[in-house]
Protein backbone atom coordinates (compact mmCIF):
# COMPACT_ATOMS: atom_id res chain seq x y z
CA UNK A 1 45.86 84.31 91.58
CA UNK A 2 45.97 80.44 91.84
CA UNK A 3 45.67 78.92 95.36
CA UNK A 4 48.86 76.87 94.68
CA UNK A 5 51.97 77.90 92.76
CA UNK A 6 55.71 75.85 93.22
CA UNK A 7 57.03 78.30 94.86
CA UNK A 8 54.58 78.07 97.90
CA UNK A 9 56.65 74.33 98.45
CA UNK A 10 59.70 76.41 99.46
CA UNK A 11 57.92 78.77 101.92
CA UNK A 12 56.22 76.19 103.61
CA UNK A 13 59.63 74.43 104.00
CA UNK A 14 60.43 77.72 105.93
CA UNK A 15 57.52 79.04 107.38
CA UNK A 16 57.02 75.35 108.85
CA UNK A 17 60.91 74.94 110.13
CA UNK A 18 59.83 78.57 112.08
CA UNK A 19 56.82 76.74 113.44
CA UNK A 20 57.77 73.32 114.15
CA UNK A 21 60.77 75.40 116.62
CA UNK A 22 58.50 76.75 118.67
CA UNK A 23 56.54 73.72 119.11
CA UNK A 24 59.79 71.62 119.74
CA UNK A 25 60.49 74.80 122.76
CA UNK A 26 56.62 74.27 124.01
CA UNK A 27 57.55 70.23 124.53
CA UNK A 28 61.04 70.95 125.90
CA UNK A 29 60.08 73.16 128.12
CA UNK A 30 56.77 72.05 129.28
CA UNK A 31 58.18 68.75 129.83
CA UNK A 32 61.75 69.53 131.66
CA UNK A 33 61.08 72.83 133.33
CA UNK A 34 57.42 72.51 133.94
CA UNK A 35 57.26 68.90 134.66
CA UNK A 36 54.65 67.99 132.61
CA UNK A 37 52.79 64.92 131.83
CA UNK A 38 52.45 63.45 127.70
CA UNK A 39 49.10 63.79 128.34
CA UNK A 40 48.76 66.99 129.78
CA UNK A 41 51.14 68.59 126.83
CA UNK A 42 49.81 66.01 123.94
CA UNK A 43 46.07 65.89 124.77
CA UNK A 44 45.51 69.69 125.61
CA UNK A 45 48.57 72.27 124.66
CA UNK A 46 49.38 70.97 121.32
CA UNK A 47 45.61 70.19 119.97
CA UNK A 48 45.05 74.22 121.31
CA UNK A 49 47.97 75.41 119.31
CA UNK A 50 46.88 73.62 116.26
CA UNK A 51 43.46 75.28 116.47
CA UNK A 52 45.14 78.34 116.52
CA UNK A 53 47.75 77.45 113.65
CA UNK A 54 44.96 76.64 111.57
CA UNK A 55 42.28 79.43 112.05
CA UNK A 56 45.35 81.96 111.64
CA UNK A 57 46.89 80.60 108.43
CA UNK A 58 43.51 79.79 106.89
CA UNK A 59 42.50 82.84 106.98
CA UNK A 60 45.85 84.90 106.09
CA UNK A 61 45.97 82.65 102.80
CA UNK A 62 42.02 83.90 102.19
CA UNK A 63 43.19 87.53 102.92
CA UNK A 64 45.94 87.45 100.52
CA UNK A 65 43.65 85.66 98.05
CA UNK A 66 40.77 88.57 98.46
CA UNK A 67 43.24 91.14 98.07
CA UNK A 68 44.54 89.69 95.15
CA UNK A 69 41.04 89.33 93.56
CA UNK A 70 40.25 93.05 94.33
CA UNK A 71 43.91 94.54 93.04
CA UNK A 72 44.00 92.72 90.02
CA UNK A 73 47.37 90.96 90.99
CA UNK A 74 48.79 87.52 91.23
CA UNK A 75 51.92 88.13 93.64
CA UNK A 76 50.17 88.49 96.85
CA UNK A 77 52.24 86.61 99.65
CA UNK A 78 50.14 85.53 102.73
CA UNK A 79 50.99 87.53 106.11
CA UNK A 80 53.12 84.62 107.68
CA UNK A 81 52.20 83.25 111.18
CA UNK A 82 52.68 81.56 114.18
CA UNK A 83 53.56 81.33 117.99
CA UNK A 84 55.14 84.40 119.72
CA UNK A 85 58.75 83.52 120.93
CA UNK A 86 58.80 86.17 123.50
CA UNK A 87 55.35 85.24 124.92
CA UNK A 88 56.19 81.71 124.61
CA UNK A 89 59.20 82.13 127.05
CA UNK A 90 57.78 85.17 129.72
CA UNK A 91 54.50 82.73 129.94
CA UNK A 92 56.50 79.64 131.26
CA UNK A 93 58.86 81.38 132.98
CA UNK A 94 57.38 84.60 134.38
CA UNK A 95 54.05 83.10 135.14
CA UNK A 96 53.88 79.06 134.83
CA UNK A 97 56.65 78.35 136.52
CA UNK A 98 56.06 80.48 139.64
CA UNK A 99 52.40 79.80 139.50
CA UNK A 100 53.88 76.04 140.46
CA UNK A 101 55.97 76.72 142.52
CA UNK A 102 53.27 78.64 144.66
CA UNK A 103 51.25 75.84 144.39
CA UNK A 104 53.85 73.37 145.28
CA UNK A 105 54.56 75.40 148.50
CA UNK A 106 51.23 75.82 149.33
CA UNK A 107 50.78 71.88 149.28
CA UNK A 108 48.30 72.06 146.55
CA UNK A 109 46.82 68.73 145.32
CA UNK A 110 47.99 69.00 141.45
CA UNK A 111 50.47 72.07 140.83
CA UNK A 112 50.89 70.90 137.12
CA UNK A 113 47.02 71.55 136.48
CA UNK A 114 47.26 75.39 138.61
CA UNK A 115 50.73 75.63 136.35
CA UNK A 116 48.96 74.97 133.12
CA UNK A 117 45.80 77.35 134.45
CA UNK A 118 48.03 80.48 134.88
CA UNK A 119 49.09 79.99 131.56
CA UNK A 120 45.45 79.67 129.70
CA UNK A 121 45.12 83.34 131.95
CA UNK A 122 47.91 84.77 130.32
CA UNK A 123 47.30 84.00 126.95
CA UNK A 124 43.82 84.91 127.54
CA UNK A 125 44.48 88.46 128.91
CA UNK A 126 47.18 88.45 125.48
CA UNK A 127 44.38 87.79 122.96
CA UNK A 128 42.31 90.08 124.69
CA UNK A 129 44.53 92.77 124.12
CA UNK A 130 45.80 91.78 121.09
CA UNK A 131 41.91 91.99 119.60
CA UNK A 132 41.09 95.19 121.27
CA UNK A 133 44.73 96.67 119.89
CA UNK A 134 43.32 96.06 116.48
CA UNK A 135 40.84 99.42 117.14
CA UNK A 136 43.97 102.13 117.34
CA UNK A 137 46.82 100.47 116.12
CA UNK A 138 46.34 102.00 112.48
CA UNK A 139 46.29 105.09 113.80
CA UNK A 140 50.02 104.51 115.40
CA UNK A 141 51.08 103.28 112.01
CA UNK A 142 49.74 106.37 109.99
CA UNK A 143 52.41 108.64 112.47
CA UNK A 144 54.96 106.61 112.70
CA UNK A 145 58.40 106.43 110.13
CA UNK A 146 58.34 103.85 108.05
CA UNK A 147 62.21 103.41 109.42
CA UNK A 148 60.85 103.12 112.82
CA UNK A 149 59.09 100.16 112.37
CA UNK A 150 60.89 98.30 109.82
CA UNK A 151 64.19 99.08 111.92
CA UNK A 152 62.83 97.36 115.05
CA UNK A 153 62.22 94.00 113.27
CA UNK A 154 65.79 94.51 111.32
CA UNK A 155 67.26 94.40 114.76
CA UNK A 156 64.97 90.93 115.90
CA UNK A 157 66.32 89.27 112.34
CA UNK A 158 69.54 90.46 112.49
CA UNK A 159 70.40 89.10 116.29
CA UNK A 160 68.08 86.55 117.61
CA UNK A 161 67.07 85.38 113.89
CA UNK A 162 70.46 85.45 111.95
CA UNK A 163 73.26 85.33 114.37
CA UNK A 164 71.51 82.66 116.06
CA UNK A 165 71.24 80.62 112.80
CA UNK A 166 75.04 81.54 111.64
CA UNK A 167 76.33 80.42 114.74
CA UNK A 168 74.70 76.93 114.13
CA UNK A 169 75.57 77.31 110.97
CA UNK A 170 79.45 77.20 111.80
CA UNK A 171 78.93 75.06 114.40
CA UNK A 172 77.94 72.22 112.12
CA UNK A 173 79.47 73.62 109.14
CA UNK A 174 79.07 70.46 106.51
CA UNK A 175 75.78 70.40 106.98
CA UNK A 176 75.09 74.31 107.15
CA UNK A 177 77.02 75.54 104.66
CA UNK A 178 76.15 73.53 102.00
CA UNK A 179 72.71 74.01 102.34
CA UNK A 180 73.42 77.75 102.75
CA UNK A 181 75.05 77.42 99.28
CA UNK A 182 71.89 76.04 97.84
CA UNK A 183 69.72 79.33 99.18
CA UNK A 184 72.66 81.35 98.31
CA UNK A 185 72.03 80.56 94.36
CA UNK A 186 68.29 80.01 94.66
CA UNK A 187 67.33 83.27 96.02
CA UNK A 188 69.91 85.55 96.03
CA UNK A 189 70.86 84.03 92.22
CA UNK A 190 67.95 84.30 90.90
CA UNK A 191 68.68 80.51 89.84
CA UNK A 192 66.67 77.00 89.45
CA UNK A 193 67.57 74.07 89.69
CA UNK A 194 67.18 72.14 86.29
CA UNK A 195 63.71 70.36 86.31
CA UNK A 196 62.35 72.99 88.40
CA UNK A 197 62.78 71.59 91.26
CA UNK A 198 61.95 73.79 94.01
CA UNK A 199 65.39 74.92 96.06
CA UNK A 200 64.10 74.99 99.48
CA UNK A 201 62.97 71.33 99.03
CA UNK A 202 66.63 70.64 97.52
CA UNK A 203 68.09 72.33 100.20
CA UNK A 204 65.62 70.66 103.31
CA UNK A 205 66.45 67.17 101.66
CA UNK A 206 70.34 67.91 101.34
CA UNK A 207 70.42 69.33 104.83
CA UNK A 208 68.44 66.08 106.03
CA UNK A 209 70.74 63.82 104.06
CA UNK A 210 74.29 65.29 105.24
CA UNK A 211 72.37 65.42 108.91
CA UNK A 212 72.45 61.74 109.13
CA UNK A 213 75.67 61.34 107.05
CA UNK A 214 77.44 63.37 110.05
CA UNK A 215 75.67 62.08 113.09
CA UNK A 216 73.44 64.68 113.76
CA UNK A 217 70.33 63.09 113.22
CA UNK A 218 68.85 61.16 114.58
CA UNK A 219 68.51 63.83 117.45
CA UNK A 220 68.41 61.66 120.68
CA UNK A 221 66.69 58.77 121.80
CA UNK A 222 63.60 57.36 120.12
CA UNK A 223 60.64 58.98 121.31
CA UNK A 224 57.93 56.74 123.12
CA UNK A 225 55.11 58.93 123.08
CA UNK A 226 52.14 57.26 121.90
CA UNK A 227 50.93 58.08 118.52
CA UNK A 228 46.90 58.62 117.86
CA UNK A 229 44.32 60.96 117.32
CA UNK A 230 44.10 63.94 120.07
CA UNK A 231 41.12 65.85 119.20
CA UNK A 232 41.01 69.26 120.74
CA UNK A 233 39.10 69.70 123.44
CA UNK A 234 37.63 72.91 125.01
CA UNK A 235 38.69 74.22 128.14
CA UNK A 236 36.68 76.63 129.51
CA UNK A 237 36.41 75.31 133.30
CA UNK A 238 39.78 75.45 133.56
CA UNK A 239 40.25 78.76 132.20
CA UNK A 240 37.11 80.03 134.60
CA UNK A 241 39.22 78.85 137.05
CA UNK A 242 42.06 80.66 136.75
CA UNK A 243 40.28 84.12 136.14
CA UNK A 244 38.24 83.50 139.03
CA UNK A 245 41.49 82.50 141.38
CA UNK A 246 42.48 85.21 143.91
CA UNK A 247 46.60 85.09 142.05
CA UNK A 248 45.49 86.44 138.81
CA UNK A 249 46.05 89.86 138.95
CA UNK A 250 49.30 89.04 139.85
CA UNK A 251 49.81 87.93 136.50
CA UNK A 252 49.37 91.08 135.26
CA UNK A 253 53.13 92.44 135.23
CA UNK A 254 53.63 89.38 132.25
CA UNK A 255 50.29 89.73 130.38
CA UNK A 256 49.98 93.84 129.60
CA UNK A 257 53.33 94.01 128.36
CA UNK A 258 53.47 91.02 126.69
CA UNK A 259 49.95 91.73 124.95
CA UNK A 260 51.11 95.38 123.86
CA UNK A 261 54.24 94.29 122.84
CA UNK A 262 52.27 91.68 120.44
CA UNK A 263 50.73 94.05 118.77
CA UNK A 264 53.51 96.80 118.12
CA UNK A 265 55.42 93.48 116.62
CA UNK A 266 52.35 92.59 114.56
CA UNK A 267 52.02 96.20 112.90
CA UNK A 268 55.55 96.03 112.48
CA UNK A 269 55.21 93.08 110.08
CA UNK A 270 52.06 94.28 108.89
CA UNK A 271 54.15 97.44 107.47
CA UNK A 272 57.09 95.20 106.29
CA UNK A 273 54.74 93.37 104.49
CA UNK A 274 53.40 97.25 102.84
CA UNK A 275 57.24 97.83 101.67
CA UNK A 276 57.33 94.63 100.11
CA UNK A 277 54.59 95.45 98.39
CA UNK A 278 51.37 94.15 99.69
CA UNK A 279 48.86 95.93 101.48
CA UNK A 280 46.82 94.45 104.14
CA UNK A 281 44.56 95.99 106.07
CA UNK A 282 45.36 97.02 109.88
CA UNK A 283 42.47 96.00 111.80
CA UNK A 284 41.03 92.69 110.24
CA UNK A 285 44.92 91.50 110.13
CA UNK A 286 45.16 92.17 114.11
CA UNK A 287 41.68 91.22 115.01
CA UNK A 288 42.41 87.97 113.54
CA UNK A 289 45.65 87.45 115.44
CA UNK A 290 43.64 88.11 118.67
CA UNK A 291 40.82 85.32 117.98
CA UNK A 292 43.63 83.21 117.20
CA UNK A 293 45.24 83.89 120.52
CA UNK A 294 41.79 83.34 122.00
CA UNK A 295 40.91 80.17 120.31
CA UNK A 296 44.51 78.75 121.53
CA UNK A 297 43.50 79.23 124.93
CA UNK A 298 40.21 78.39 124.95
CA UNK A 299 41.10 74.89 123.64
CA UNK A 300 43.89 74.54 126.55
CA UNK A 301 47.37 76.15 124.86
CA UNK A 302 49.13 78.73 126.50
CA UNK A 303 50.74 80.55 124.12
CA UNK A 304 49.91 83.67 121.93
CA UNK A 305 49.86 83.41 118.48
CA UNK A 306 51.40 86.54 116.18
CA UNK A 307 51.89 87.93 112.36
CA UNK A 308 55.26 86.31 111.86
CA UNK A 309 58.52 88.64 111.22
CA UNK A 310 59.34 87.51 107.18
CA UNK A 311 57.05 88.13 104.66
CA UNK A 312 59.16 90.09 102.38
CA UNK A 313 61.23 87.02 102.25
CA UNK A 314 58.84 84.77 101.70
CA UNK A 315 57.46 87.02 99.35
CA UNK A 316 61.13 87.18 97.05
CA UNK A 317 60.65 84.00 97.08
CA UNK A 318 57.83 83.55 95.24
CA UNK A 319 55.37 82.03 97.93
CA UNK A 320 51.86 83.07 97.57
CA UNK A 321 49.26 81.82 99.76
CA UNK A 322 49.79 78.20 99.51
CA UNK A 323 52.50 78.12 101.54
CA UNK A 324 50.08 79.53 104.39
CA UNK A 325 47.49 77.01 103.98
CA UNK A 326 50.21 73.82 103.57
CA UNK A 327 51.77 75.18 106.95
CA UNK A 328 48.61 75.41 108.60
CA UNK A 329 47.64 71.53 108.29
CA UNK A 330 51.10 69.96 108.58
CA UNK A 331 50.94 72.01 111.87
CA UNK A 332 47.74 70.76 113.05
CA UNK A 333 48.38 67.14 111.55
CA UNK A 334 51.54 66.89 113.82
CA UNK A 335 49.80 68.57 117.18
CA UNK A 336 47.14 66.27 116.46
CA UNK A 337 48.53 63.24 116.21
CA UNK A 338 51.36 63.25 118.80
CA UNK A 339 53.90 62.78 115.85
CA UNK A 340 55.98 65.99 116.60
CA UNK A 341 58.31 63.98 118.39
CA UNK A 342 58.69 61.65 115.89
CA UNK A 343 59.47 64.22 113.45
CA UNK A 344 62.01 66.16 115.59
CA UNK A 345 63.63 62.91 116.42
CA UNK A 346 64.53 62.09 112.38
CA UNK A 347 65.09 66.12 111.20
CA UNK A 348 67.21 68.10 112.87
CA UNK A 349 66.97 71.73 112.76
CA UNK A 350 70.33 71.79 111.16
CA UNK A 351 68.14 70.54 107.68
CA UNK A 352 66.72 73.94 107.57
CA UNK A 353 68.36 76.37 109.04
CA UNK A 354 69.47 77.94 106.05
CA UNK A 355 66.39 79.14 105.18
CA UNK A 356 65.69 81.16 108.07
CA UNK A 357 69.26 82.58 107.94
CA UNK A 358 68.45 84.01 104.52
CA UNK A 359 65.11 85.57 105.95
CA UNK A 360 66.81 87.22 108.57
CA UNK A 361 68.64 89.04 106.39
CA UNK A 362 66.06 89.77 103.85
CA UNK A 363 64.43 91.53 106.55
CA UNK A 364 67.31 93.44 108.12
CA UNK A 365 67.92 94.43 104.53
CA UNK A 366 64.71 95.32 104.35
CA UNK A 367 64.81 98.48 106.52
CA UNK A 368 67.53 100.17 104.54
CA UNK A 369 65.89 99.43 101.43
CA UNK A 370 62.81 100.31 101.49
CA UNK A 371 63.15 103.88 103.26
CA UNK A 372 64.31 107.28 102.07
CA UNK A 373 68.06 107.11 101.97
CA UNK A 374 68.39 110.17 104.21
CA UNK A 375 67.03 107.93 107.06
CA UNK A 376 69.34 105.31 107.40
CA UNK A 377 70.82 107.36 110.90
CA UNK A 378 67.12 106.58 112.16
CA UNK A 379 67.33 102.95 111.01
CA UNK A 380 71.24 102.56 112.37
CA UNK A 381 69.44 103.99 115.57
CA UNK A 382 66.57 101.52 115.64
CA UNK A 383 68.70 98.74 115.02
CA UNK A 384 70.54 99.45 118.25
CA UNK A 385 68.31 97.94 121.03
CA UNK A 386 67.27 94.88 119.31
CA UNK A 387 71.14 94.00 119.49
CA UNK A 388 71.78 95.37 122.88
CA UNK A 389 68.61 92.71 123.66
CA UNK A 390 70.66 90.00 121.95
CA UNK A 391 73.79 91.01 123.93
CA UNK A 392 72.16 91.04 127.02
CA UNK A 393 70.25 87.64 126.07
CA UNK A 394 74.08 85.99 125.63
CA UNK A 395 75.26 87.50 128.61
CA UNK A 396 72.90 86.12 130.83
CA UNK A 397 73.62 83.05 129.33
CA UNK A 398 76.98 82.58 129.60
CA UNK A 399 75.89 83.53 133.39
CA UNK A 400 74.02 80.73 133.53
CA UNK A 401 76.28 78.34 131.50
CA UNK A 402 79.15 79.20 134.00
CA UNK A 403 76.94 78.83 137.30
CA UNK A 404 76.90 75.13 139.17
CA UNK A 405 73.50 74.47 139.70
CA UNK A 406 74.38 72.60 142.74
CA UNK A 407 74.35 75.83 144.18
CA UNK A 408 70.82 77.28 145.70
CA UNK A 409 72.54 80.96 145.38
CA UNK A 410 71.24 82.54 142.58
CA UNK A 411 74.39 84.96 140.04
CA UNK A 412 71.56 86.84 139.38
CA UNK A 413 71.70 89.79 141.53
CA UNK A 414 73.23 93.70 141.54
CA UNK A 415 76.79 92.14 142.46
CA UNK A 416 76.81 90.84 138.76
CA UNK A 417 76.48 94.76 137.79
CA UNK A 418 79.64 95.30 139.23
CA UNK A 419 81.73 92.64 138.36
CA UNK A 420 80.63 93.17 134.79
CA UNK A 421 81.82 97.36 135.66
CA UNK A 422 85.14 95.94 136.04
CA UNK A 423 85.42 94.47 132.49
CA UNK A 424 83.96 97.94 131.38
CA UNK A 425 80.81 96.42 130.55
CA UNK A 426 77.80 98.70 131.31
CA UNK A 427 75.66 96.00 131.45
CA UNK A 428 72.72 97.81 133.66
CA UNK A 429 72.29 99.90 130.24
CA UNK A 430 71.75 96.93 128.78
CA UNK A 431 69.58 95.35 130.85
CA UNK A 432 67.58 98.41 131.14
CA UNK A 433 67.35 98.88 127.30
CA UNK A 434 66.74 94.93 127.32
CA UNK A 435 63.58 95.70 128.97
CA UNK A 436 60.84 97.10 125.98
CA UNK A 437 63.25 97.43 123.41
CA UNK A 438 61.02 96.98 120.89
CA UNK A 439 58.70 100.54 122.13
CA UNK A 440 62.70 102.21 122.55
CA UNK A 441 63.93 100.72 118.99
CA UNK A 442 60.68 102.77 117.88
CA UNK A 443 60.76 105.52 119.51
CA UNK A 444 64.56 106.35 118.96
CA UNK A 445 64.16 105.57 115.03
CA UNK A 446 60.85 108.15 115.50
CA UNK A 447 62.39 110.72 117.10
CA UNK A 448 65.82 110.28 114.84
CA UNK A 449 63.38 110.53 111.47
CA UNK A 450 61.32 114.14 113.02
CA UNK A 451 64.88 115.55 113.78
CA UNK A 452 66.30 114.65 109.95
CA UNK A 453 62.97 116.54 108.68
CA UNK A 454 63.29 119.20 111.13
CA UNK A 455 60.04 118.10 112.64
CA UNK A 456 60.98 119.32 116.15
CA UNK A 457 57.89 119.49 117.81
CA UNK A 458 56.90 115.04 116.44
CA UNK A 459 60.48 114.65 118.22
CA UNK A 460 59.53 116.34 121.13
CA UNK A 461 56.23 113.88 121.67
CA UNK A 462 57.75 110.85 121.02
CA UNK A 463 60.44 111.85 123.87
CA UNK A 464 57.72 112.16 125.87
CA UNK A 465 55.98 109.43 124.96
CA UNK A 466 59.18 107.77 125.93
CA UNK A 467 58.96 109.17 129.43
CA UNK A 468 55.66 108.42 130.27
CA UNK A 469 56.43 104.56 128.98
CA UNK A 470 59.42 104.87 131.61
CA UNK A 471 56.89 106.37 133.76
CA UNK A 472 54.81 103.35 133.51
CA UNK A 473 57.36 100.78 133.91
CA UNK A 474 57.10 99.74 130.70
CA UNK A 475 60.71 100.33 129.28
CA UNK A 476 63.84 100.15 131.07
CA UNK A 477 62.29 99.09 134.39
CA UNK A 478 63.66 95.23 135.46
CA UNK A 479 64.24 93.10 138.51
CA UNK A 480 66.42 90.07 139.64
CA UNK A 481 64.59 86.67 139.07
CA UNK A 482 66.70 83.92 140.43
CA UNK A 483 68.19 82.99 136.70
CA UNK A 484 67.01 86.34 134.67
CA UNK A 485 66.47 89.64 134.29
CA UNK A 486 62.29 90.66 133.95
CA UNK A 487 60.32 93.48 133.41
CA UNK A 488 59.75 94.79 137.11
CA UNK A 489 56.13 97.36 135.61
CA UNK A 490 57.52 99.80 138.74
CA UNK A 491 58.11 103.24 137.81
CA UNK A 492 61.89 103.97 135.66
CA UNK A 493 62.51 107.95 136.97
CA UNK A 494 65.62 108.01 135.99
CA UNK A 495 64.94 107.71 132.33
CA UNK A 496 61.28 109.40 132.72
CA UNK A 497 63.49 112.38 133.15
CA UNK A 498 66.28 111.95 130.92
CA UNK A 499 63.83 111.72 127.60
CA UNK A 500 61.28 114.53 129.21
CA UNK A 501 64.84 117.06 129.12
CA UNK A 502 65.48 115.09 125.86
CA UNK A 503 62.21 116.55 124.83
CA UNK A 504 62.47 120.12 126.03
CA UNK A 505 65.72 120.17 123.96
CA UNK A 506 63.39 119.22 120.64
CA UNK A 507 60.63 121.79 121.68
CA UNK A 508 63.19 124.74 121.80
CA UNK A 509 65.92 123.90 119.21
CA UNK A 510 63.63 126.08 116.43
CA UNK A 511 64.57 128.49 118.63
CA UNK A 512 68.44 127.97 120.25
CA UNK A 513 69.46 126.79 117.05
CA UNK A 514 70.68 127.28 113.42
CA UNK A 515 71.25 125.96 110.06
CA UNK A 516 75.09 125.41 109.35
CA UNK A 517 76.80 126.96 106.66
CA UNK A 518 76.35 124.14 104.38
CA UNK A 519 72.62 124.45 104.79
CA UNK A 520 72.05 120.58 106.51
């Protein structure tokens, strides 16, 4: 298989829209929310997320390349990959933010520098657990439904990847429907464009083209960051520093769920990527994405890296490993160089959007294609919480949107329970099955999948396992933040017991029940 084929042009189009997103999030939010400096954000967290950008797609494009020389084949797509979204926002929210604002009460010299510590500590603890994961998580694969885990992702692409995307898309619909016309006969066509020109580069430049033609680009002011060479530097005093500070183990709520939670998503997409066709090896796939997570911190970002949710999509599309290597070194060209601004500033998002739209619904398509017809209850099932997440996400919101933030009292608190009640909006449920959806997406898909093939006793222990992760605190269990909801980590009773009964009803339907006439 060649190290370079057209195709690989398109997915790096993609792949590198997904990427340069999260980095454009990182700035935003680092610099409005956080407070902090160019330097601090230019010199240290973008040079450590480029070290981890390029360790993890160097070596996904040289996995895909191996297996490729050992099968014989010359369609292997390279395990896409990137920065975690979730991790991304619960590490400057749940633990940056509050780490400074500690520090600012506390009248510490430089709250920025104690922010920025907390965070190396959290994405340390992540990689750690993300690396260690890599020892049993093929074990969870081998007994889980295939439904189970492609459903979960299904539900990610079909609310926070798609919808998101189609809303933009009509937002701005010139620009996004066109383009989405282009993708539309590329990849769902089967078409080319005469002189082979590759269609996500037709579509990119169109989308840029029609950007500026209707005043969307260029996006704000000029940026005035100062453009240059930001090698990265290692950390490691810094991140001493924050293990050895007496406030890390409060930290600990954020990074164990955010680290497991990593790696159930990584398997996921390491089994979507086994449906589409290529095989890659559990452990060396998820030992990989915890050194990447590692080197990120070590080298001062704050953010976990993951096995991106897409590969089947890139895959249809003909991207081979390429793409992986291409994305890797724009990535750490533009955290290196301080030119991300500069980039963001003269392509809008709108230029690509398209793209990801389509691979959201490769991958919700995905699930239903790629599993035994009789299962599609289980993957209906395990679609459910990643859209109650997305529901929840949008009301909270439109919470926020209609608050004054002149106001120091925060909407976030158990009246909003009942004055969503009186709409008929049972939005506890939702918060509660907001909280670990992607371990309840699983585990309902599971259990669905052992009741369809009268597996009573496998439905039985994934209730319980369901009841000792309520138990734990790890699903269903959240608590008022003063502009959230968050995963509280205290004990969830309430549901511990509901899917323990759940699982007594499993154990002793072989028993209390029987086949219907018509045999099902």
């Amino acid at each position: 298989m060649k190290w370079f084929v057209r195709a690989d042009i398109d997915g790096f189009f993609g792949l590198a829209l997904d990427n340069l997103v999260q980095l454009l999030v990182i700035v935003g939010l680092c610099s409005h929310v956080l407070g902090f400096s160019d330097d601090l954000i230019y010199r240290h967290i973008l040079p450590g997320a480029a070290v981890s950008l390029l360790v993890g797609n160097l070596y996904y494009a040289y996995q895909a390349k191996q297996l490729a020389a050992l099968t014989g084949r010359d369609d292997i797509c390279a395990l896409p990959y990137g920065i975690n979204t979730v991790s991304l926002f619960a590490h400057i929210f749940l633990v940056m933010l509050p780490a400074k604002m500690v520090a600012v009460a506390a009248g510490a010299a430089d709250p920025d520098i104690i922010a920025w510590q907390a965070g190396l500590l959290a994405c340390f603890g992540s990689g750690l657990i993300e690396l260690f994961g890599s020892f049993v998580a093929e074990r969870l694969r081998k007994a889980t439904p295939r439904a189970a885990l492609l459903s979960t992702l299904s539900g990610i692409a079909l609310t926070f990847i798609s919808l998101g995307f189609l809303f933009r898309t009509y937002a701005h619909p010139v620009v996004g429907l066109v383009t989405l016309a282009v993708i539309l006969l590329v990849y769902f066509g089967k078409l080319k464009f005469r002189g082979n020109i590759p269609g996500g580069l037709v579509a990119v430049l169109l989308g840029v083209l029609l950007s500026w033609l209707m005043g969307l680009a260029p996006v704000g002011i000029k940026p005035e960051n100062d453009l240059g060479l930001f090698l990265p530097i290692p950390v490691v005093g810094d991140l001493w520093a924050a293990l050895a500070s007496p406030q890390s183990l409060t930290y600990l709520s954020v990074i164990i769920p955010m680290g497991l939670f990593n790696v159930i998503g990584s398997l996921q997409n390491i089994e979507s990527a086994e449906a589409a066709g290529d095989s890659f090896p559990t452990r060396p796939s998820l030992m990989a994405n915890g050194i990447g997570t590692l080197a990120a911190c070590v080298f001062g970002s704050c953010f976990p890296t993951t096995i991106y949710i897409g590969h089947p999509g890139w895959k249809e599309m003909g991207a081979r490993v390429g793409y992986s290597i291409m994305n890797g070194a724009f990535m750490t060209v533009i955290c290196l160089t301080g030119s991300l601004s500069y980039i963001a500033w003269a392509v809008p998002i709108d230029a690509g959007m398209a793209i990801v739209l389509w691979i959201g619904i490769v991958i919700a398509a995905q699930a239903f294609q790629e599993t035994p017809k009789s299962h599609a209850p289980a993957v209906v099932l395990g679609l459910l919480p990643g859209i109650t997440a997305w529901g929840a996400f949008m009301a909270k919101s439109g919470v926020r949107a209609a608050s004054d933030p002149s106001q120091s009292v925060s909407l976030f608190n158990d009246a909003l329970i009942s004055r969503f009640q009186m709409a008929d909006i049972w939005i506890h449920g939702a918060f509660a099955l907001e909280q670990g959806f992607i371990f309840t997406a699983m585990i309902l898909a599971a259990m669905t999948v052992a009741v369809i093939e009268r597996q009573f006793i496998n439905a039985a222990l994934w209730s319980g396992a369901a009841s000792l992760l309520s138990a734990s605190g790890l699903i269903h269990s959240y608590r008022w933040t003063p502009s959230d909801t968050a995963l509280s980590l205290t004990p969830a009773w309430e549901w511990a017991l509901a899917y323990a009964l759940m699982g007594v009803v499993f154990f002793l339907a072989k028993w209390l029940c029987v086949e219907d006439k018509a045999g099902h």
